[in-house]
C-alpha atoms as a PDB file:
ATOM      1  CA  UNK A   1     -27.667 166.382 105.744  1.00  0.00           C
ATOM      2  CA  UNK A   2     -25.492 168.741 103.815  1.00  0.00           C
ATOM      3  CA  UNK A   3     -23.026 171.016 105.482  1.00  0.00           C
ATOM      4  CA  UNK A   4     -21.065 173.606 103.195  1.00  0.00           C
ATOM      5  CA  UNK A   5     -22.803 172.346 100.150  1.00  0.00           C
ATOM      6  CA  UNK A   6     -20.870 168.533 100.985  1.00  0.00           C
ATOM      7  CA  UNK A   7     -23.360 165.530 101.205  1.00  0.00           C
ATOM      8  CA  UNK A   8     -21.511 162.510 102.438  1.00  0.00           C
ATOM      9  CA  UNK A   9     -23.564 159.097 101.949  1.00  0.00           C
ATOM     10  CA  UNK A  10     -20.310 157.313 102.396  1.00  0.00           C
ATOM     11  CA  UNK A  11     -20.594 153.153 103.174  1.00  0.00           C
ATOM     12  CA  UNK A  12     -24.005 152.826 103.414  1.00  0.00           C
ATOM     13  CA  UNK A  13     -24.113 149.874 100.906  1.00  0.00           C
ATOM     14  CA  UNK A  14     -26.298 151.799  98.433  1.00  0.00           C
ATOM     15  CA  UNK A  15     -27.152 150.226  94.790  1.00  0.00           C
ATOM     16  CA  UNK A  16     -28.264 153.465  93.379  1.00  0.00           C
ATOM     17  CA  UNK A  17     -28.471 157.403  94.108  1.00  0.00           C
ATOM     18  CA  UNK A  18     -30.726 157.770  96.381  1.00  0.00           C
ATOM     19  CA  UNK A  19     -33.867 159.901  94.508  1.00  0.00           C
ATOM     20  CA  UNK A  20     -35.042 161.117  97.767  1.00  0.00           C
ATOM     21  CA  UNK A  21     -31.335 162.823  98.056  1.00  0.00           C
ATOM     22  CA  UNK A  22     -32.129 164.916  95.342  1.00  0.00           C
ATOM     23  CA  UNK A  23     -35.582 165.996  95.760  1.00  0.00           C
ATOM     24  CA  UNK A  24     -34.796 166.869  99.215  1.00  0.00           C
ATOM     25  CA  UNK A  25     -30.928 169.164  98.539  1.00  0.00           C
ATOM     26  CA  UNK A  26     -30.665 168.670  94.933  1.00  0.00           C
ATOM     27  CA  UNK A  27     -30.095 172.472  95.022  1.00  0.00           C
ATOM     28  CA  UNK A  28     -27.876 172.693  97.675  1.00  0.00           C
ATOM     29  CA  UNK A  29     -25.349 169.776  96.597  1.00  0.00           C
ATOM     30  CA  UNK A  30     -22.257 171.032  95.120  1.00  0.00           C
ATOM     31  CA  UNK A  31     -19.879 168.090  96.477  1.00  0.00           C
ATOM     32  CA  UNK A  32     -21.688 163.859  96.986  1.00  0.00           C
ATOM     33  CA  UNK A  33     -19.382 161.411  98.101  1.00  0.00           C
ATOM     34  CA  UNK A  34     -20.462 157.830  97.774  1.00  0.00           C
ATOM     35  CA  UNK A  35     -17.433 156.227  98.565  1.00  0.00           C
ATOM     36  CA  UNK A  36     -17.635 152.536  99.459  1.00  0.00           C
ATOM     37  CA  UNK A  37     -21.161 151.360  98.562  1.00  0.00           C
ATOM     38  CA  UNK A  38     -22.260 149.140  95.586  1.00  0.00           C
ATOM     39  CA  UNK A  39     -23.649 151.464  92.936  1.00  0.00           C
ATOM     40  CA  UNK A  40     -23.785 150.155  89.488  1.00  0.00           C
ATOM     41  CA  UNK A  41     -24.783 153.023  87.372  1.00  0.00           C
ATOM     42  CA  UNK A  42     -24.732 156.786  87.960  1.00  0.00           C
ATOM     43  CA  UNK A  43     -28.665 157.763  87.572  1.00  0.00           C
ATOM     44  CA  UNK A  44     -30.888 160.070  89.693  1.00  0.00           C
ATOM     45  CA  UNK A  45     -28.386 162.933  89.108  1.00  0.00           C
ATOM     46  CA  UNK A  46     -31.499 165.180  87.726  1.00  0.00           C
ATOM     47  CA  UNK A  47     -32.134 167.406  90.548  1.00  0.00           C
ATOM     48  CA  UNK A  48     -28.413 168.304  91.663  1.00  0.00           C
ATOM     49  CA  UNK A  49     -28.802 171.058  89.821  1.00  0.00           C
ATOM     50  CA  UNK A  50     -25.393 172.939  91.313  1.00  0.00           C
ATOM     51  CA  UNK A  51     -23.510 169.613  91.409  1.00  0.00           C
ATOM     52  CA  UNK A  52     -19.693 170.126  90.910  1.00  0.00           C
ATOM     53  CA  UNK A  53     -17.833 167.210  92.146  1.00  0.00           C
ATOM     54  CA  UNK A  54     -19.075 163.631  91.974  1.00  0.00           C
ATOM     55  CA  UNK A  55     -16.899 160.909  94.108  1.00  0.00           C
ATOM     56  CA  UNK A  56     -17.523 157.303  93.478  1.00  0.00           C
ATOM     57  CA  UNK A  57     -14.615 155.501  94.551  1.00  0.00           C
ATOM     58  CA  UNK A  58     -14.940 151.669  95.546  1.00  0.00           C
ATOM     59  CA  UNK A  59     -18.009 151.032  93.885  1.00  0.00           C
ATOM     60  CA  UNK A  60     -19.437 148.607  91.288  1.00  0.00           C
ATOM     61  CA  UNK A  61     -19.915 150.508  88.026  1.00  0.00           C
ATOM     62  CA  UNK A  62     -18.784 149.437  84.649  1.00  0.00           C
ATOM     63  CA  UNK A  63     -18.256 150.828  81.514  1.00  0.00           C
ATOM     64  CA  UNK A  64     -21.846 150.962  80.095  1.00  0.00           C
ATOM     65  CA  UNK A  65     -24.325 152.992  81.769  1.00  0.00           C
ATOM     66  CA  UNK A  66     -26.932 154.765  82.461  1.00  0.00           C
ATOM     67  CA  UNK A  67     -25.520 158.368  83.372  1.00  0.00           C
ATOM     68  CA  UNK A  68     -28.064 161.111  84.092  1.00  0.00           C
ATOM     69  CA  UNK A  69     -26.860 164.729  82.243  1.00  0.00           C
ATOM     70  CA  UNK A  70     -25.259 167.044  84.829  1.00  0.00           C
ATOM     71  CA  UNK A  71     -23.753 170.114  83.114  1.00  0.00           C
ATOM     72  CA  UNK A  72     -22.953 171.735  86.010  1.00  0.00           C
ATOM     73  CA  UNK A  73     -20.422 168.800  86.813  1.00  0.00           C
ATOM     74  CA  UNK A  74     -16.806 169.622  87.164  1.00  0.00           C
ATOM     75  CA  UNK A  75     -14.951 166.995  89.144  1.00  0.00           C
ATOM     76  CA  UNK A  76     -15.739 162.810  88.448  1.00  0.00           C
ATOM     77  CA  UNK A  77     -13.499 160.139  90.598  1.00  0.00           C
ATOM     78  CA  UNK A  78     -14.463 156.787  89.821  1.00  0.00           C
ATOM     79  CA  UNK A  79     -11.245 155.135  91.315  1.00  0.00           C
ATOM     80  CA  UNK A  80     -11.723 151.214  91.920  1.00  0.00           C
ATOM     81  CA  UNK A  81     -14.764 150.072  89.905  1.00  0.00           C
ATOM     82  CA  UNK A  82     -15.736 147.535  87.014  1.00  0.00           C
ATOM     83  CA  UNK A  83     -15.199 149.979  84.188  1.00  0.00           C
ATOM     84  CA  UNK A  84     -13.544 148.157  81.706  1.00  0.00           C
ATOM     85  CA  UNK A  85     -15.038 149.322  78.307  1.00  0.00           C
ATOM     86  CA  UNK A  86     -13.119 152.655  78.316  1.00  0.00           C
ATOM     87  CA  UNK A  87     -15.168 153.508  74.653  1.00  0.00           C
ATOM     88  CA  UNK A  88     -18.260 153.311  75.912  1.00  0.00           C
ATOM     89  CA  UNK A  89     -17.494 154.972  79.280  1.00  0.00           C
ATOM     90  CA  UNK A  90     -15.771 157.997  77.500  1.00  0.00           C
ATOM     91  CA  UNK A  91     -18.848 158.018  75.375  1.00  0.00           C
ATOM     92  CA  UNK A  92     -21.558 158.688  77.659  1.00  0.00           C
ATOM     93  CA  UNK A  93     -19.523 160.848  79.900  1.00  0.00           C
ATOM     94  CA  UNK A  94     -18.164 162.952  77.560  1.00  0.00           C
ATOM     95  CA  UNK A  95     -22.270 163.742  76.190  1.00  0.00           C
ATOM     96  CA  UNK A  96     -23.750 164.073  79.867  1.00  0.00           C
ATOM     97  CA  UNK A  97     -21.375 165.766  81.458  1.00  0.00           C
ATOM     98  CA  UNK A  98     -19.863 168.026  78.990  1.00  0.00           C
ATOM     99  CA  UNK A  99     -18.104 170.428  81.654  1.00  0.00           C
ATOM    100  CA  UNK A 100     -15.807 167.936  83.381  1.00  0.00           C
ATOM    101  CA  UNK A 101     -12.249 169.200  84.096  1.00  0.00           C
ATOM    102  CA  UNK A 102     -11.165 166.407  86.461  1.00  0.00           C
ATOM    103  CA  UNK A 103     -10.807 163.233  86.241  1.00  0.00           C
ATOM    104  CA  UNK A 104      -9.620 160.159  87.618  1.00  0.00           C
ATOM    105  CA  UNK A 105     -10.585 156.628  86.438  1.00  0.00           C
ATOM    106  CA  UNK A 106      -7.676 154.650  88.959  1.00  0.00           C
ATOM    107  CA  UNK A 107      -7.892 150.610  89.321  1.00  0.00           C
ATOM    108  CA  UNK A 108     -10.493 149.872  86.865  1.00  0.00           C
ATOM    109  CA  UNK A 109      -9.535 147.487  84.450  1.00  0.00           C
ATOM    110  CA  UNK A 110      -9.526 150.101  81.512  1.00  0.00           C
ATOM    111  CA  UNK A 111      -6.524 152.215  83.101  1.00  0.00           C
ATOM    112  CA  UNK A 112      -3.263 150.494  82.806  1.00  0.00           C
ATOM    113  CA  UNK A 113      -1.000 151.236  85.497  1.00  0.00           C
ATOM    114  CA  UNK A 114       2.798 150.965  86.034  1.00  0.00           C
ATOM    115  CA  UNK A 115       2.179 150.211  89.502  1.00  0.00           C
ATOM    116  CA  UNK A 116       0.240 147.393  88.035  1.00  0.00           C
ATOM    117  CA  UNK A 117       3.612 146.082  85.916  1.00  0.00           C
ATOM    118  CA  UNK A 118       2.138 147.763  82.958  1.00  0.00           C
ATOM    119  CA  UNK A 119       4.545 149.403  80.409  1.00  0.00           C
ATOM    120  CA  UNK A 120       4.331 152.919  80.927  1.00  0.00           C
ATOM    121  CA  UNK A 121       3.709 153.629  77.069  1.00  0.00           C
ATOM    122  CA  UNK A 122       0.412 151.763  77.697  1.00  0.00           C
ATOM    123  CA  UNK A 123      -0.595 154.185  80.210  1.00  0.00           C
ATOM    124  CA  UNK A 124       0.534 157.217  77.959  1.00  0.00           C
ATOM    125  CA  UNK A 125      -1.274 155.680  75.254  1.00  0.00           C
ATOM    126  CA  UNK A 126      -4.717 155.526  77.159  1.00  0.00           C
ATOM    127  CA  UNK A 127      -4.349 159.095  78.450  1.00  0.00           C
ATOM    128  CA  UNK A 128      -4.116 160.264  74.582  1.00  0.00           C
ATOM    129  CA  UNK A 129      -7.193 158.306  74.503  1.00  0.00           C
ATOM    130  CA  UNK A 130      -9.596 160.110  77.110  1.00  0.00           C
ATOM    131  CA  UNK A 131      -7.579 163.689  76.492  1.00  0.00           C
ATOM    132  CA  UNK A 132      -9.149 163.692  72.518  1.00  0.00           C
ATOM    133  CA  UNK A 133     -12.863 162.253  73.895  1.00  0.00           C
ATOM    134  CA  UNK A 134     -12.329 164.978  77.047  1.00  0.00           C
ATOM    135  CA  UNK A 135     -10.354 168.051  75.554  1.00  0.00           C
ATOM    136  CA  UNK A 136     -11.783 170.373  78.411  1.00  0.00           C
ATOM    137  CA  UNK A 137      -9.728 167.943  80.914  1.00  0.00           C
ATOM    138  CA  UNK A 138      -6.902 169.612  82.791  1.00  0.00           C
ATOM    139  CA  UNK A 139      -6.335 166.749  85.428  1.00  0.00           C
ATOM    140  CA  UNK A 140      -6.454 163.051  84.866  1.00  0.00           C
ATOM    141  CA  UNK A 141      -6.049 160.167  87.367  1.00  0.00           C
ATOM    142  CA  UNK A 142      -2.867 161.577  89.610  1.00  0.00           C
ATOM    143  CA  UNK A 143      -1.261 163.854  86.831  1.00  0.00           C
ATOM    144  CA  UNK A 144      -2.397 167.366  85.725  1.00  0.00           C
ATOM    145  CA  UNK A 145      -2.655 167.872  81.898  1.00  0.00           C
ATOM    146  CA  UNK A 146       0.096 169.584  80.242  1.00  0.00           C
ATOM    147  CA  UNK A 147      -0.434 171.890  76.803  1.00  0.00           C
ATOM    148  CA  UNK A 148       2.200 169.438  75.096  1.00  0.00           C
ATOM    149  CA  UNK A 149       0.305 166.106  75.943  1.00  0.00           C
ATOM    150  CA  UNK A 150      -3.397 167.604  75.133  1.00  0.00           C
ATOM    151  CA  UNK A 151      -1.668 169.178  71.534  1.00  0.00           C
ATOM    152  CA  UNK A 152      -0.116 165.039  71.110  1.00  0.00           C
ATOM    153  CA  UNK A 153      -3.804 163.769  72.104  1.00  0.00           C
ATOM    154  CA  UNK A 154      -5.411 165.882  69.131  1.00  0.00           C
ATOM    155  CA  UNK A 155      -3.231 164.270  66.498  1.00  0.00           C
ATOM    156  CA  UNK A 156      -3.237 160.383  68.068  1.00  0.00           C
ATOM    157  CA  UNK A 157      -5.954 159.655  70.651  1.00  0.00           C
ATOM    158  CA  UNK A 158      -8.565 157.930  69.223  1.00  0.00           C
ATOM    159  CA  UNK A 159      -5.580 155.913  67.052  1.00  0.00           C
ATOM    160  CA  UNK A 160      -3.923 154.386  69.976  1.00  0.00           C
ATOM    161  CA  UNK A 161      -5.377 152.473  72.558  1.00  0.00           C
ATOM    162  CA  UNK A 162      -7.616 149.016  72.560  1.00  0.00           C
ATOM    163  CA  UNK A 163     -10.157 150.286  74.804  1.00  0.00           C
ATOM    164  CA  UNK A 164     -11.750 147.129  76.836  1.00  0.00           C
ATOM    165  CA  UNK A 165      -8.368 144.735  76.165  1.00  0.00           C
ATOM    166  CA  UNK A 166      -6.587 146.351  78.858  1.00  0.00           C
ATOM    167  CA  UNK A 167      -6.169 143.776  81.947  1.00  0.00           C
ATOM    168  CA  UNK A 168      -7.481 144.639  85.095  1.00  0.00           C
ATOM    169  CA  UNK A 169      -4.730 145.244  87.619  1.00  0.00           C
ATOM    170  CA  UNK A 170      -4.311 142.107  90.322  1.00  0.00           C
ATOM    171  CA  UNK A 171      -5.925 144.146  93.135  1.00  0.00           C
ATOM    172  CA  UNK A 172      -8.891 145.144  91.527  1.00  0.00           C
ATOM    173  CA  UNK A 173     -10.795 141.605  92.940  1.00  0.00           C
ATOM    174  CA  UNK A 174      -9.822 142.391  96.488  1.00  0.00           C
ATOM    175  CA  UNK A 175     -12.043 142.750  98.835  1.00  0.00           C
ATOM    176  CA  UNK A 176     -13.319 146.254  99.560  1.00  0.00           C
ATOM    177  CA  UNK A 177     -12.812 147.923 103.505  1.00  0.00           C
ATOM    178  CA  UNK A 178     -15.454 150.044 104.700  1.00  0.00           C
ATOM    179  CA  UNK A 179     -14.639 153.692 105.434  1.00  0.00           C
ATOM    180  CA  UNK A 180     -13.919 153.502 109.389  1.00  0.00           C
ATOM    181  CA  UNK A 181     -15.159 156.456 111.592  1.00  0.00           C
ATOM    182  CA  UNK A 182     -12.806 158.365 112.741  1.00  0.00           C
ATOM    183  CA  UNK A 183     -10.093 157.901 110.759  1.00  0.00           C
ATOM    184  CA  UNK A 184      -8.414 161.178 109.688  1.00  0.00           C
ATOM    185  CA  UNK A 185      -9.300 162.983 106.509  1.00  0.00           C
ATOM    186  CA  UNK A 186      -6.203 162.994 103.409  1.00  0.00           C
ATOM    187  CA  UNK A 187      -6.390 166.031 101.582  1.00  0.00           C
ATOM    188  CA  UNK A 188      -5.624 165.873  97.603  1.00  0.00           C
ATOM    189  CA  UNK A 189      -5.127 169.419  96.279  1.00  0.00           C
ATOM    190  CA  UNK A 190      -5.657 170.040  92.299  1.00  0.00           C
ATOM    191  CA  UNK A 191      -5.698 173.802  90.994  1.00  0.00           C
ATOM    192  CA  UNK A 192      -8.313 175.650  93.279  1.00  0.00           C
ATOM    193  CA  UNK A 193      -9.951 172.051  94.351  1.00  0.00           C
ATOM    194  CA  UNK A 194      -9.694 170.606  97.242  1.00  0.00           C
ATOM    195  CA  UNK A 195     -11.002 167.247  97.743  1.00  0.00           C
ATOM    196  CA  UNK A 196     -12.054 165.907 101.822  1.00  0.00           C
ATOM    197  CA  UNK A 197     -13.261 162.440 101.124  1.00  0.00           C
ATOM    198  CA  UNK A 198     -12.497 159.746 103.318  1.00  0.00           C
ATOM    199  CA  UNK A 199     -10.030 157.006 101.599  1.00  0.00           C
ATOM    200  CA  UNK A 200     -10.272 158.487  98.010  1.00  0.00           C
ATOM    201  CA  UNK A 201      -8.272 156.119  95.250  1.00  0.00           C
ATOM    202  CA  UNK A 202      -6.517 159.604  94.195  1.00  0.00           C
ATOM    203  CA  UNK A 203      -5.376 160.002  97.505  1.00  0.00           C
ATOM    204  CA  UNK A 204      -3.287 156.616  97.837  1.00  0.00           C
ATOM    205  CA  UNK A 205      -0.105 158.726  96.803  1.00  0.00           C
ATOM    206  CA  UNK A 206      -0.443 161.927  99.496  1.00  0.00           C
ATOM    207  CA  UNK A 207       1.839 160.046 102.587  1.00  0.00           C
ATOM    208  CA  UNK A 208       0.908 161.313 106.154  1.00  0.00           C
ATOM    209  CA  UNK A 209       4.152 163.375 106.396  1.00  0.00           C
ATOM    210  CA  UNK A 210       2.848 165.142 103.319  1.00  0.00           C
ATOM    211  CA  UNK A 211      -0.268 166.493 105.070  1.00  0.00           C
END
């Protein structure tokens, strides 16, 4: 069902989009959440025509697929996969969804981390990356996009990061957790978005007391 223009298919150990999603409220989807099933590759987008945001947290994609174009799309959280080729990834996002503003890429093996023990210039180094492949980005992973750092990405993105050598954080081979019913909402607030998915990646730094 959709209610608000939200469809939630959260934990129900899907491989793949559903077709039968989009033939039936393709038209009426602005916001899918398929948090915490095993998808492998984003396909059967064709017939969310209105889709803005796209969540697919704790999932199993890597970094080459087979994306389906969605203009429309705004918003992409892949927090927690396999993507580890951050080239090809960038590559095939950047040409089927040429609109995206938001962006957050979290615990895959391409995104260094300093909570991972990574040096924080590696992490800089991989934002100048996706900032030249995405210029239309104003958010990425938990940090908005200043004018200074998009200006720096121009002049040294494509020039400074080894795309698929970065090593995937210790945590990313830990078992997943099902979404539990129930359990309260967090609330992550970018710009004018405001995302309600149960146990988003992006929301692992909003604390309770912050809600």
């Amino acid at each position: 069902e959709v209610e608000n223009g939200q469809m939630s298919l959260v934990g129900r150990d899907l491989t793949t989009i559903p077709p039968e999603a989009g033939i039936r409220f393709g038209k009426t989807v602005r916001q899918l959440d398929l948090n915490f099933n095993q998808i492998q590759t984003i396909e059967n987008l064709e017939r969310f025509e209105n889709l803005e945001t796209l969540i697919v947290d704790n999932n199993e994609l890597e970094g080459h697929q087979n994306i389906s174009p969605c203009p429309s799309l705004t918003t992409l959280w892949v927090n927690n996969n396999n993507i580890d080729d951050l080239s090809a990834f960038m590559k095939i996002i950047k040409k089927n969804f040429p609109n995206l503003t938001y962006l957050s890429l979290l615990k895959n093996p391409c995104c260094p981390s300093n909570l991972d023990g990574n040096e924080e210039e590696d992490y800089q180094r991989y934002r100048y990356y996706v900032l030249c492949e995405m210029d239309k980005l104003k958010f990425l992973d938990a940090k908005p996009v200043s004018a200074e750092e998009k200006t720096q990405a121009m002049k040294v993105g494509r020039r400074v990061v080894r795309t698929s050598q970065v090593e995937p954080p210790p945590q990313q081979n830990a078992p997943r957790q099902k979404a539990k019913k129930g359990e309260p909402r967090a609330f992550l607030r970018i710009a004018k978005y405001e995302y309600q998915g149960k146990e988003s990646e992006g929301n692992r730094f909003i604390f309770n007391d912050d809600l």
